[in-house]
PDB file of N, CA and C in Angstrom:
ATOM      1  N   UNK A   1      71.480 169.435  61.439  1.00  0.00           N
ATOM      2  CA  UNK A   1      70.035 169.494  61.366  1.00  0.00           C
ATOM      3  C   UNK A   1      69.506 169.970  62.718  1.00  0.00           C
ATOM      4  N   UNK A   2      68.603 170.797  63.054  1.00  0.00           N
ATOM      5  CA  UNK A   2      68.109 170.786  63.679  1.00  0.00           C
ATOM      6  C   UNK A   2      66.445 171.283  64.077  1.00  0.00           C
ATOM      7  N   UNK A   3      66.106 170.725  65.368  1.00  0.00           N
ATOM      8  CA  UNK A   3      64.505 170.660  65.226  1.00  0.00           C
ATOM      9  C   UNK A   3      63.900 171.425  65.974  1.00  0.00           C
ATOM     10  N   UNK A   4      62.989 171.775  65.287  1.00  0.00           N
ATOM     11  CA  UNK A   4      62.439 173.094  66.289  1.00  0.00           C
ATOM     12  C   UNK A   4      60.965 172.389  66.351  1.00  0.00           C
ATOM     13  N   UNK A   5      60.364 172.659  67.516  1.00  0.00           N
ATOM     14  CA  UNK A   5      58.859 172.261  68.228  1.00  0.00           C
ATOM     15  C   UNK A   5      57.910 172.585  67.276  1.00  0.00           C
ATOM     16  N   UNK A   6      56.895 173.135  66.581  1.00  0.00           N
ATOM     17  CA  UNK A   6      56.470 173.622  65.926  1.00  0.00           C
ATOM     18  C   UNK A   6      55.317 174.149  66.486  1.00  0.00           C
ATOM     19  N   UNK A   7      55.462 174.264  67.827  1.00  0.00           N
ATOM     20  CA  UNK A   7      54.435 174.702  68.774  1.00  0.00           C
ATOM     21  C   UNK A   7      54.751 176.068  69.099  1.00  0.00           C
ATOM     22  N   UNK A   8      55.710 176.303  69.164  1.00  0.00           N
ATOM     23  CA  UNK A   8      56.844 177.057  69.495  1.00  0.00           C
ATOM     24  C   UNK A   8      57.107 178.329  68.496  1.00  0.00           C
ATOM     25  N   UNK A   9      56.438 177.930  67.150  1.00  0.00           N
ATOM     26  CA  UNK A   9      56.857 178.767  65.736  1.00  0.00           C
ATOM     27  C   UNK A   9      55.803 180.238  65.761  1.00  0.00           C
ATOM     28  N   UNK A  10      55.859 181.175  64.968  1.00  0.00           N
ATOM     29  CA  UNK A  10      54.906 181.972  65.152  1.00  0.00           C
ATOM     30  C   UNK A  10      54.100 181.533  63.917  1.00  0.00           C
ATOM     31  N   UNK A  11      52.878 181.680  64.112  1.00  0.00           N
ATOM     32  CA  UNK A  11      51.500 181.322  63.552  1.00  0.00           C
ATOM     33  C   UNK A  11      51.857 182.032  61.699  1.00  0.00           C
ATOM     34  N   UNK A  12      52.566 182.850  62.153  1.00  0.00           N
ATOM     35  CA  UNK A  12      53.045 183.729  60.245  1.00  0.00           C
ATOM     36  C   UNK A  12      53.985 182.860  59.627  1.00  0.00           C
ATOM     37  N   UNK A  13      54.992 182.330  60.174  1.00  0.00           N
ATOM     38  CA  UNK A  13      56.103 181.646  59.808  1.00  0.00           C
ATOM     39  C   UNK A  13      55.546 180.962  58.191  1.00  0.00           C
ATOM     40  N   UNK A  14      55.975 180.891  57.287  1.00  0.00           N
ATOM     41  CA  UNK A  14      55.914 180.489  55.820  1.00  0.00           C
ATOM     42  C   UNK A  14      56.758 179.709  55.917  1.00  0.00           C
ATOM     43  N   UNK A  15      56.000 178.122  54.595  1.00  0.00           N
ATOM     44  CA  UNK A  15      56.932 176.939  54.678  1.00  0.00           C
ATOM     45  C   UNK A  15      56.212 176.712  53.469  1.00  0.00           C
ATOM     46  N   UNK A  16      57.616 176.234  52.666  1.00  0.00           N
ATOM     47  CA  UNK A  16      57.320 175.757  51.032  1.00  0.00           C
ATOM     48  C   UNK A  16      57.877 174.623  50.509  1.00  0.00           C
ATOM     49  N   UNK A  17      57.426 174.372  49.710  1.00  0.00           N
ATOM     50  CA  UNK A  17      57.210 172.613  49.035  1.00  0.00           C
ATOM     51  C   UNK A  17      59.327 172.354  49.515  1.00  0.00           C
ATOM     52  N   UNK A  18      58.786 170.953  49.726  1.00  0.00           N
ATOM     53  CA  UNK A  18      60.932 170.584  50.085  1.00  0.00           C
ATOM     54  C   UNK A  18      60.986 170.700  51.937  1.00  0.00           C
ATOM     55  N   UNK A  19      60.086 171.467  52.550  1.00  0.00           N
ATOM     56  CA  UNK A  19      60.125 171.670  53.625  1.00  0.00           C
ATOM     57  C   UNK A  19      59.822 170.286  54.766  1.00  0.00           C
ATOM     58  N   UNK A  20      60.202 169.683  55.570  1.00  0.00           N
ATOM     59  CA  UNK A  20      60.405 168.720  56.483  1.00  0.00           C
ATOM     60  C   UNK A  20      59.653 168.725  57.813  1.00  0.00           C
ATOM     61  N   UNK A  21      58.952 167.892  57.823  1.00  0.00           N
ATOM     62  CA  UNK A  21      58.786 167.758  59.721  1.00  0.00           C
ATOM     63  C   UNK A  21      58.667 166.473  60.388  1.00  0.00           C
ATOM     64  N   UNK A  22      58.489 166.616  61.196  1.00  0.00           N
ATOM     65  CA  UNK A  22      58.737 165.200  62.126  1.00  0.00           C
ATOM     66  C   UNK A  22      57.550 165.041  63.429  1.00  0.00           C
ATOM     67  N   UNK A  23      56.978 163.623  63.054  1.00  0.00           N
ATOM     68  CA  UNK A  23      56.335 163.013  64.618  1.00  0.00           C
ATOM     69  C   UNK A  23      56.943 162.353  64.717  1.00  0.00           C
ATOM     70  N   UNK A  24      57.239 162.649  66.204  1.00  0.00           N
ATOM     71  CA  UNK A  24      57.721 161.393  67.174  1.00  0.00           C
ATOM     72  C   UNK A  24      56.896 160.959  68.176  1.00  0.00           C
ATOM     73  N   UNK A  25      56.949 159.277  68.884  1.00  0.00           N
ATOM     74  CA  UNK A  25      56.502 158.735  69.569  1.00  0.00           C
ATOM     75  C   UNK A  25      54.587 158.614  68.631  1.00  0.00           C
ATOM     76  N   UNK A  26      54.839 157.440  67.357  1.00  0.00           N
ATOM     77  CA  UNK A  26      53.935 157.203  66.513  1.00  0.00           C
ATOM     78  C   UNK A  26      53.682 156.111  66.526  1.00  0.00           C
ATOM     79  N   UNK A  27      54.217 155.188  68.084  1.00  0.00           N
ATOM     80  CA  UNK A  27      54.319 153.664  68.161  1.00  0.00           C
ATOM     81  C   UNK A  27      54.821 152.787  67.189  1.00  0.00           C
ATOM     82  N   UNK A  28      55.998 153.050  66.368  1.00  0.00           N
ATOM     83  CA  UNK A  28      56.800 151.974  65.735  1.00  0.00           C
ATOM     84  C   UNK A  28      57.537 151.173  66.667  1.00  0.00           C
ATOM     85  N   UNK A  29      57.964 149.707  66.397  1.00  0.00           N
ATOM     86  CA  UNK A  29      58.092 149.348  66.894  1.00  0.00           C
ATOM     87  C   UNK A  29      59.782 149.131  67.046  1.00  0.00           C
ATOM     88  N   UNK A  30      60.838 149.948  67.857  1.00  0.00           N
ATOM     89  CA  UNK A  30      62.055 150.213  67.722  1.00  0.00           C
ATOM     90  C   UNK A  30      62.809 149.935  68.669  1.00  0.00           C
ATOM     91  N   UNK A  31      63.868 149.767  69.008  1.00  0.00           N
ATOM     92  CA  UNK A  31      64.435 150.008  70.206  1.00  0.00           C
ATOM     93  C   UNK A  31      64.781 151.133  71.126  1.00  0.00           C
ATOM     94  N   UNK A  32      65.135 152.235  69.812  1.00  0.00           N
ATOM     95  CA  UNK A  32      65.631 153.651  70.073  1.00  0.00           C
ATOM     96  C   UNK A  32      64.412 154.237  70.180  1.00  0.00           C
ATOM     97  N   UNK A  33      63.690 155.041  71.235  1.00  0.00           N
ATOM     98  CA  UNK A  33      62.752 156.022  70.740  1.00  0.00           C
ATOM     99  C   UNK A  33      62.968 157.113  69.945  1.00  0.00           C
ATOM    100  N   UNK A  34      64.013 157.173  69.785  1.00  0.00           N
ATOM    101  CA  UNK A  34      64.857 158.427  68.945  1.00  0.00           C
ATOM    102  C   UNK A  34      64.265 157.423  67.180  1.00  0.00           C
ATOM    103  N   UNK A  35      64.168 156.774  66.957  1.00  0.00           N
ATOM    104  CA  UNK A  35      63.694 156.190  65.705  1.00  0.00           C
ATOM    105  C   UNK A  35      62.343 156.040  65.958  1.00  0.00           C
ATOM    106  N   UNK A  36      61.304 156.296  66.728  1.00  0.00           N
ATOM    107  CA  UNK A  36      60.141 156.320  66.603  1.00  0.00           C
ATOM    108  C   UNK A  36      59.264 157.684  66.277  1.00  0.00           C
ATOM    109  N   UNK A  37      59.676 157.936  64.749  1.00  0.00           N
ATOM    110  CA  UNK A  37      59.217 159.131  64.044  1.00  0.00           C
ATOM    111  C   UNK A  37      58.797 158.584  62.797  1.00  0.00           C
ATOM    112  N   UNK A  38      57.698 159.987  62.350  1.00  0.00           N
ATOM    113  CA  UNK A  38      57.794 159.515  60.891  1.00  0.00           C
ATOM    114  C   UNK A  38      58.072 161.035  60.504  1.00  0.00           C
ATOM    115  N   UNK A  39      58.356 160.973  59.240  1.00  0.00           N
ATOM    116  CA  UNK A  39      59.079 162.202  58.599  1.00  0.00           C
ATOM    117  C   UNK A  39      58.417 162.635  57.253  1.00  0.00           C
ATOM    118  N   UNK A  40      57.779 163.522  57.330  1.00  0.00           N
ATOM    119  CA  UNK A  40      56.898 164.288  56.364  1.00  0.00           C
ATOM    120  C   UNK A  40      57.217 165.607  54.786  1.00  0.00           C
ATOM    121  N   UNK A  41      56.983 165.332  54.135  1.00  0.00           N
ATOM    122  CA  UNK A  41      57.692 166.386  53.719  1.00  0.00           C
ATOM    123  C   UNK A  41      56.423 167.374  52.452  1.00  0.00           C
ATOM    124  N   UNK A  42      56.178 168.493  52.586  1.00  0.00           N
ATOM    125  CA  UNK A  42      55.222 169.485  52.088  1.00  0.00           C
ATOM    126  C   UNK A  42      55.788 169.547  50.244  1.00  0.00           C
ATOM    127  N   UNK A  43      54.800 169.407  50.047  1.00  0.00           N
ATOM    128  CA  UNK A  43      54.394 168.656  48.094  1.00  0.00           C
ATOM    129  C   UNK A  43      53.796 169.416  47.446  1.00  0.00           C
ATOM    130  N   UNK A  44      53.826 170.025  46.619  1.00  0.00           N
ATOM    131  CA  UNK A  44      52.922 170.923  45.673  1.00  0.00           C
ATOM    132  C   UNK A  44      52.155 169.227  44.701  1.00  0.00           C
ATOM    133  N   UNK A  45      50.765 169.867  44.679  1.00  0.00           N
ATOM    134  CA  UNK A  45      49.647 168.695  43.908  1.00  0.00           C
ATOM    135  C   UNK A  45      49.685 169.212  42.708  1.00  0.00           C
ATOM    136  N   UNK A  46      50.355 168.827  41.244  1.00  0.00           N
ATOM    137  CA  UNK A  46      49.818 169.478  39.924  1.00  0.00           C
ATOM    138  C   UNK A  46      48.389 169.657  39.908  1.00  0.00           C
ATOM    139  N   UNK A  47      48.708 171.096  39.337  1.00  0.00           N
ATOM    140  CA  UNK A  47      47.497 171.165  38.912  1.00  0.00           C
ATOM    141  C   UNK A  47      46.184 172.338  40.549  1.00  0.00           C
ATOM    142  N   UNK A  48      46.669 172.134  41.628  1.00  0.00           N
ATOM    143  CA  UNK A  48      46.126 172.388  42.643  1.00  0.00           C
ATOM    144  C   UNK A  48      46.695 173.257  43.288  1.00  0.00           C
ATOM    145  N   UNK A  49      45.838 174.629  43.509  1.00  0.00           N
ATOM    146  CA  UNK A  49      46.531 176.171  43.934  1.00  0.00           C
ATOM    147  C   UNK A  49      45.828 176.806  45.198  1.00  0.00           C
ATOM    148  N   UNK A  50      45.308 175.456  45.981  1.00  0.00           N
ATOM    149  CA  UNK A  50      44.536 175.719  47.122  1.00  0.00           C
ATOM    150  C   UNK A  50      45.397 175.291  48.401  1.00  0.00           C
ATOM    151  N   UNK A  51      46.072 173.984  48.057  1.00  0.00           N
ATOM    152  CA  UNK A  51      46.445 173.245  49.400  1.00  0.00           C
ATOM    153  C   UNK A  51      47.991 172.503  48.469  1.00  0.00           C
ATOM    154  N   UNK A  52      48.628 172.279  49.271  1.00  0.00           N
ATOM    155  CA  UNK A  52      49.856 171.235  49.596  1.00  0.00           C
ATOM    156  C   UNK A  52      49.810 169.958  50.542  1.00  0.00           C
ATOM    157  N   UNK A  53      50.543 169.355  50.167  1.00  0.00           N
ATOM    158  CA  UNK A  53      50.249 167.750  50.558  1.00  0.00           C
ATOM    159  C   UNK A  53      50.869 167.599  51.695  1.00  0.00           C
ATOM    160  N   UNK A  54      51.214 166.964  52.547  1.00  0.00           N
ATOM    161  CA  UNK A  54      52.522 166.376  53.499  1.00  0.00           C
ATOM    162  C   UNK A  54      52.562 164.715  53.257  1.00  0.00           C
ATOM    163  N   UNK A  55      53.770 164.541  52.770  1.00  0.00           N
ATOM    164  CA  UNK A  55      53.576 163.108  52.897  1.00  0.00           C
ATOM    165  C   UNK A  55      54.703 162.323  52.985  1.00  0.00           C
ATOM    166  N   UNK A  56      54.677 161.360  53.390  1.00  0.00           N
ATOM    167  CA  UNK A  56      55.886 160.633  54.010  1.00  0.00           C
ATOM    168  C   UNK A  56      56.741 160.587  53.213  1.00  0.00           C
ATOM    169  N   UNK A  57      58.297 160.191  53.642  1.00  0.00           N
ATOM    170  CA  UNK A  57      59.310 160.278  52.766  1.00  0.00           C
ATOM    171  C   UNK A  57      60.465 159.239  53.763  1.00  0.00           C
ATOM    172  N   UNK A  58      59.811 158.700  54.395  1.00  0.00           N
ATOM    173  CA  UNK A  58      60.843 158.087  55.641  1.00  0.00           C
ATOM    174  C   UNK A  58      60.407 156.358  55.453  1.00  0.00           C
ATOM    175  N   UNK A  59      61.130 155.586  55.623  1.00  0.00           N
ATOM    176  CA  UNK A  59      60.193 154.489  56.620  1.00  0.00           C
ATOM    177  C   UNK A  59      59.595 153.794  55.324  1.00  0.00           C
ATOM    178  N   UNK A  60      59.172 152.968  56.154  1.00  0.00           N
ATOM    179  CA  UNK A  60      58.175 151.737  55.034  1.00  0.00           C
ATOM    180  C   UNK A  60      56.551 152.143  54.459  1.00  0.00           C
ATOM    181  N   UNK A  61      56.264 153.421  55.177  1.00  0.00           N
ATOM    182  CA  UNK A  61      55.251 154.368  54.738  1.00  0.00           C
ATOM    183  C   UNK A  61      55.507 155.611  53.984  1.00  0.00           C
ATOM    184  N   UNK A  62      56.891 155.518  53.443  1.00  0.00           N
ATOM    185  CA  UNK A  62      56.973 156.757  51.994  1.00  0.00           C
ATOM    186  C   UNK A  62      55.942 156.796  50.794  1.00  0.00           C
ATOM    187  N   UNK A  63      55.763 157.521  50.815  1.00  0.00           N
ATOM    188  CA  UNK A  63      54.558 158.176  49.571  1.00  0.00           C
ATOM    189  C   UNK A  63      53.623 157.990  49.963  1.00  0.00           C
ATOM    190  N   UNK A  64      53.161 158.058  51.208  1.00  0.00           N
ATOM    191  CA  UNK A  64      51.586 157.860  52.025  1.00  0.00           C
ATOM    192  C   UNK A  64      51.545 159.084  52.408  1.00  0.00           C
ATOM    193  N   UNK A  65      50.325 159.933  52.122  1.00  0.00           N
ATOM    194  CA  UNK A  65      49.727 161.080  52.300  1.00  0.00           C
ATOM    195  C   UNK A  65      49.258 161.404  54.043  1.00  0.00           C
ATOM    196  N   UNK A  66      49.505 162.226  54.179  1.00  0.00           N
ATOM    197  CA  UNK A  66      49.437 162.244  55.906  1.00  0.00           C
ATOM    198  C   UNK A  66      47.860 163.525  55.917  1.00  0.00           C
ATOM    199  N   UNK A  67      48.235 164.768  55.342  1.00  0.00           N
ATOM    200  CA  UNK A  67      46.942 165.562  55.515  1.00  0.00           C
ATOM    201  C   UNK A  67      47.385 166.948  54.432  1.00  0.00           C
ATOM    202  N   UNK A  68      46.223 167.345  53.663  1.00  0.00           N
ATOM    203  CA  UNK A  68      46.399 168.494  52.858  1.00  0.00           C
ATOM    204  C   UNK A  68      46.581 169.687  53.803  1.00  0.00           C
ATOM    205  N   UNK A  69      47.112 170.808  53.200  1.00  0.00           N
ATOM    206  CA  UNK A  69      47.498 171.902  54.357  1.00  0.00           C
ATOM    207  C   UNK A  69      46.901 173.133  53.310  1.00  0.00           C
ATOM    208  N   UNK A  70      45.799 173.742  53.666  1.00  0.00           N
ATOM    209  CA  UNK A  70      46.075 175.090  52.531  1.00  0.00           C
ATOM    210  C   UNK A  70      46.840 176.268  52.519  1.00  0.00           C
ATOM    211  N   UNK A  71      46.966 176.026  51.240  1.00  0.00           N
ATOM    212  CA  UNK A  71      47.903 177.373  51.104  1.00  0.00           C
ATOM    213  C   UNK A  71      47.384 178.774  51.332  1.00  0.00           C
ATOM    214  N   UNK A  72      48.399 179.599  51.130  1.00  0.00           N
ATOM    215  CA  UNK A  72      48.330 181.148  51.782  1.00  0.00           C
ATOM    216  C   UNK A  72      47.206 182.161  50.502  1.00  0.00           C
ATOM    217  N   UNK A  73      45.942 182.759  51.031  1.00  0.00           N
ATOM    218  CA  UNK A  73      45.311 183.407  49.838  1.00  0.00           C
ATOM    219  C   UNK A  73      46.355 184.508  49.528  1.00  0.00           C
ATOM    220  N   UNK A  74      45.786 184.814  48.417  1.00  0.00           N
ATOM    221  CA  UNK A  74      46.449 186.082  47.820  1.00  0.00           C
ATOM    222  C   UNK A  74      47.646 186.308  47.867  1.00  0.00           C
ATOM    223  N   UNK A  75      48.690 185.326  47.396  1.00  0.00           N
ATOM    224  CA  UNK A  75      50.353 185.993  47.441  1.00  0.00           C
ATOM    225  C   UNK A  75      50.976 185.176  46.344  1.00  0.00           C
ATOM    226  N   UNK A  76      51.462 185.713  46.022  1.00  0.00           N
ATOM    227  CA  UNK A  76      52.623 185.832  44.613  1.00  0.00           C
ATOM    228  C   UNK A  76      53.520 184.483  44.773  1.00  0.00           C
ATOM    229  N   UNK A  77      53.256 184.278  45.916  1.00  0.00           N
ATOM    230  CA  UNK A  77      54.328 182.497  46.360  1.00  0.00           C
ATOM    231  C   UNK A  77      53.424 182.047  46.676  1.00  0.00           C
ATOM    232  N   UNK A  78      53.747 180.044  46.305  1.00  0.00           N
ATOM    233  CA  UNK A  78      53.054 179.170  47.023  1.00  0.00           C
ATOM    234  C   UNK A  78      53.243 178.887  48.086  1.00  0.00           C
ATOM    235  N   UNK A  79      52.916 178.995  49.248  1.00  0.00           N
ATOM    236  CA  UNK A  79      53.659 178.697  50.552  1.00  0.00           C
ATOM    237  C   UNK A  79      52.128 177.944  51.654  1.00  0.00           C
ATOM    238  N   UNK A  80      52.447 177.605  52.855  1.00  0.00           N
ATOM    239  CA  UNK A  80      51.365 177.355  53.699  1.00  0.00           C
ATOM    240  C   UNK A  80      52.276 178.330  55.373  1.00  0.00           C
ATOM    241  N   UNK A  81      51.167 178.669  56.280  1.00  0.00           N
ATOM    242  CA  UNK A  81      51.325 179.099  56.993  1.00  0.00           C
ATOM    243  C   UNK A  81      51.539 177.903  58.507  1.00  0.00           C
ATOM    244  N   UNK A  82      52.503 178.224  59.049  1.00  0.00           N
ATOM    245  CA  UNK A  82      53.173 177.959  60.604  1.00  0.00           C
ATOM    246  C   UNK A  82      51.175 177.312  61.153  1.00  0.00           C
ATOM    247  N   UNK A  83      50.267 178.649  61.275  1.00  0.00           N
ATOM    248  CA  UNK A  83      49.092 178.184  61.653  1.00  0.00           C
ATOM    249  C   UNK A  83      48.133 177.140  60.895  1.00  0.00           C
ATOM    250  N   UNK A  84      47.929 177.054  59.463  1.00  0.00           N
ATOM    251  CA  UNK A  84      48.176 176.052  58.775  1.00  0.00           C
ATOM    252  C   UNK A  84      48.175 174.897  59.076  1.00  0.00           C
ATOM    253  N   UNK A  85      49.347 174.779  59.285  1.00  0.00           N
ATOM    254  CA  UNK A  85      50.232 173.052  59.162  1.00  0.00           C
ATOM    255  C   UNK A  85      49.988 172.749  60.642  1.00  0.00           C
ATOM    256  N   UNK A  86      49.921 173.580  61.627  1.00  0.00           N
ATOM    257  CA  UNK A  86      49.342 173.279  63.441  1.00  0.00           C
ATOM    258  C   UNK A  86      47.999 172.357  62.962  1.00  0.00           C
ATOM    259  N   UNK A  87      46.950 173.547  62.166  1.00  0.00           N
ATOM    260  CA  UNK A  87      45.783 173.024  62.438  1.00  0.00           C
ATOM    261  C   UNK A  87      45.653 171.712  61.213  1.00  0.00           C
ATOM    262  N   UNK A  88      46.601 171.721  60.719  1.00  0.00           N
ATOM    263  CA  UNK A  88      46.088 170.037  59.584  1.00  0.00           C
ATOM    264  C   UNK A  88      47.031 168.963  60.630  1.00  0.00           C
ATOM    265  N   UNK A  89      47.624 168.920  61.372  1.00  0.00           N
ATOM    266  CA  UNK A  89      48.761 167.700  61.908  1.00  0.00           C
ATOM    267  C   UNK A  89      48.881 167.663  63.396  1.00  0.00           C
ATOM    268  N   UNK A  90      48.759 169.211  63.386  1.00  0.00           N
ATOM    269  CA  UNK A  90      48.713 168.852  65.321  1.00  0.00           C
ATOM    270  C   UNK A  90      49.782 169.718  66.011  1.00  0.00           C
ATOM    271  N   UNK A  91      50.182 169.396  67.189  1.00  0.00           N
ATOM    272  CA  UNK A  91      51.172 170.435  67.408  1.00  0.00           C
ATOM    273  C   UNK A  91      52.483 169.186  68.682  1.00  0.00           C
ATOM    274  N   UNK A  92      51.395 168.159  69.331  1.00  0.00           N
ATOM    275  CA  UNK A  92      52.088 167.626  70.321  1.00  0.00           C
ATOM    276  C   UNK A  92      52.791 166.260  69.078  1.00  0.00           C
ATOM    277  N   UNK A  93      54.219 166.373  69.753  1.00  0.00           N
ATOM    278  CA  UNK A  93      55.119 165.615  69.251  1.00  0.00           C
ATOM    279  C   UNK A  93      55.922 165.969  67.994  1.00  0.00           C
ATOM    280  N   UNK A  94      55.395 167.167  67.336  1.00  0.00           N
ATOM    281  CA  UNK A  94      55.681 167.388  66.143  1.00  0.00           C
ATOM    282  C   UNK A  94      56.381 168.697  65.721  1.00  0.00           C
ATOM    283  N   UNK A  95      57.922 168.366  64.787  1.00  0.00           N
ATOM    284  CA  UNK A  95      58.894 169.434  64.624  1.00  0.00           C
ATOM    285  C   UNK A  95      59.130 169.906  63.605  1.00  0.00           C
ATOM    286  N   UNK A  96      59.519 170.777  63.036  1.00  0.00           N
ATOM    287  CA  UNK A  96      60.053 171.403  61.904  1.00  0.00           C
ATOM    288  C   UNK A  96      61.423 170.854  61.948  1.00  0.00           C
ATOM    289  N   UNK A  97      61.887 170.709  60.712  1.00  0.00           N
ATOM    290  CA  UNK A  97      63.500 170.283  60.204  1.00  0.00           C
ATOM    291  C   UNK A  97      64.137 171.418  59.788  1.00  0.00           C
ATOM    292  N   UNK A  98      65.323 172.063  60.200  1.00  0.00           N
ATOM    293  CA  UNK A  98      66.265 173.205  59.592  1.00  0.00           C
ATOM    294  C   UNK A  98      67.000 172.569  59.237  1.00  0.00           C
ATOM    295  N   UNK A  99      67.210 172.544  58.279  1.00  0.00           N
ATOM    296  CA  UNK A  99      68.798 172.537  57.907  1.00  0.00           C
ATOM    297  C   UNK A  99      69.655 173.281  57.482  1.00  0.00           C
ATOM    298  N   UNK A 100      71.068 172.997  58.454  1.00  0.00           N
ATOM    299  CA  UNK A 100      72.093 174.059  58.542  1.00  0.00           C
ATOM    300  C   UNK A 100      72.585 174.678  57.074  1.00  0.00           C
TER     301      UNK A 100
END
């Protein structure tokens, strides 16, 4: 796995439902700061062809809605944009998930 900044991404970059990210340092209360994240993951809403969801999937706050992201006008895929998901969540502390 690995994590990329999402500060860091270019503003075009496309991300679709299944897609992952991560805040860290969200004040849980842990030993590891390496476990002080929560982990998000981008949701298509039935029925809704404007925006995608992010919402938890980690932790004792799974299935809690974090912020709608809208989707991309005019394209043949549902997707949300890199600039997007900055401006619904933020940019400090927060990563994109690859997986290998």
């Amino acid at each position: 796995m690995e994590m990329i900044k999402l500060a860091e991404l270019e503003d075009s970059e496309e991300f679709y439902s299944g897609t992952r990210f991560r805040i860290y340092k969200v004040g849980l209360n842990v030993s590891d700061e390496s476990e002080d994240f929560y982990e998000y993951m981008l949701v298509e809403i039935p029925g809704e062809k404007e925006h995608m969801l992010l919402t938890n999937v980690v932790g004792h706050k799974s299935g809690r809605a974090l912020a709608y992201v809208k989707a991309k006008n005019n394209s043949s895929v549902f997707a949300v944009t890199s600039k997007d998901v900055k401006f619904s969540i933020g940019t400090k502390n927060t990563y994109l998930i690859k997986k290998s």
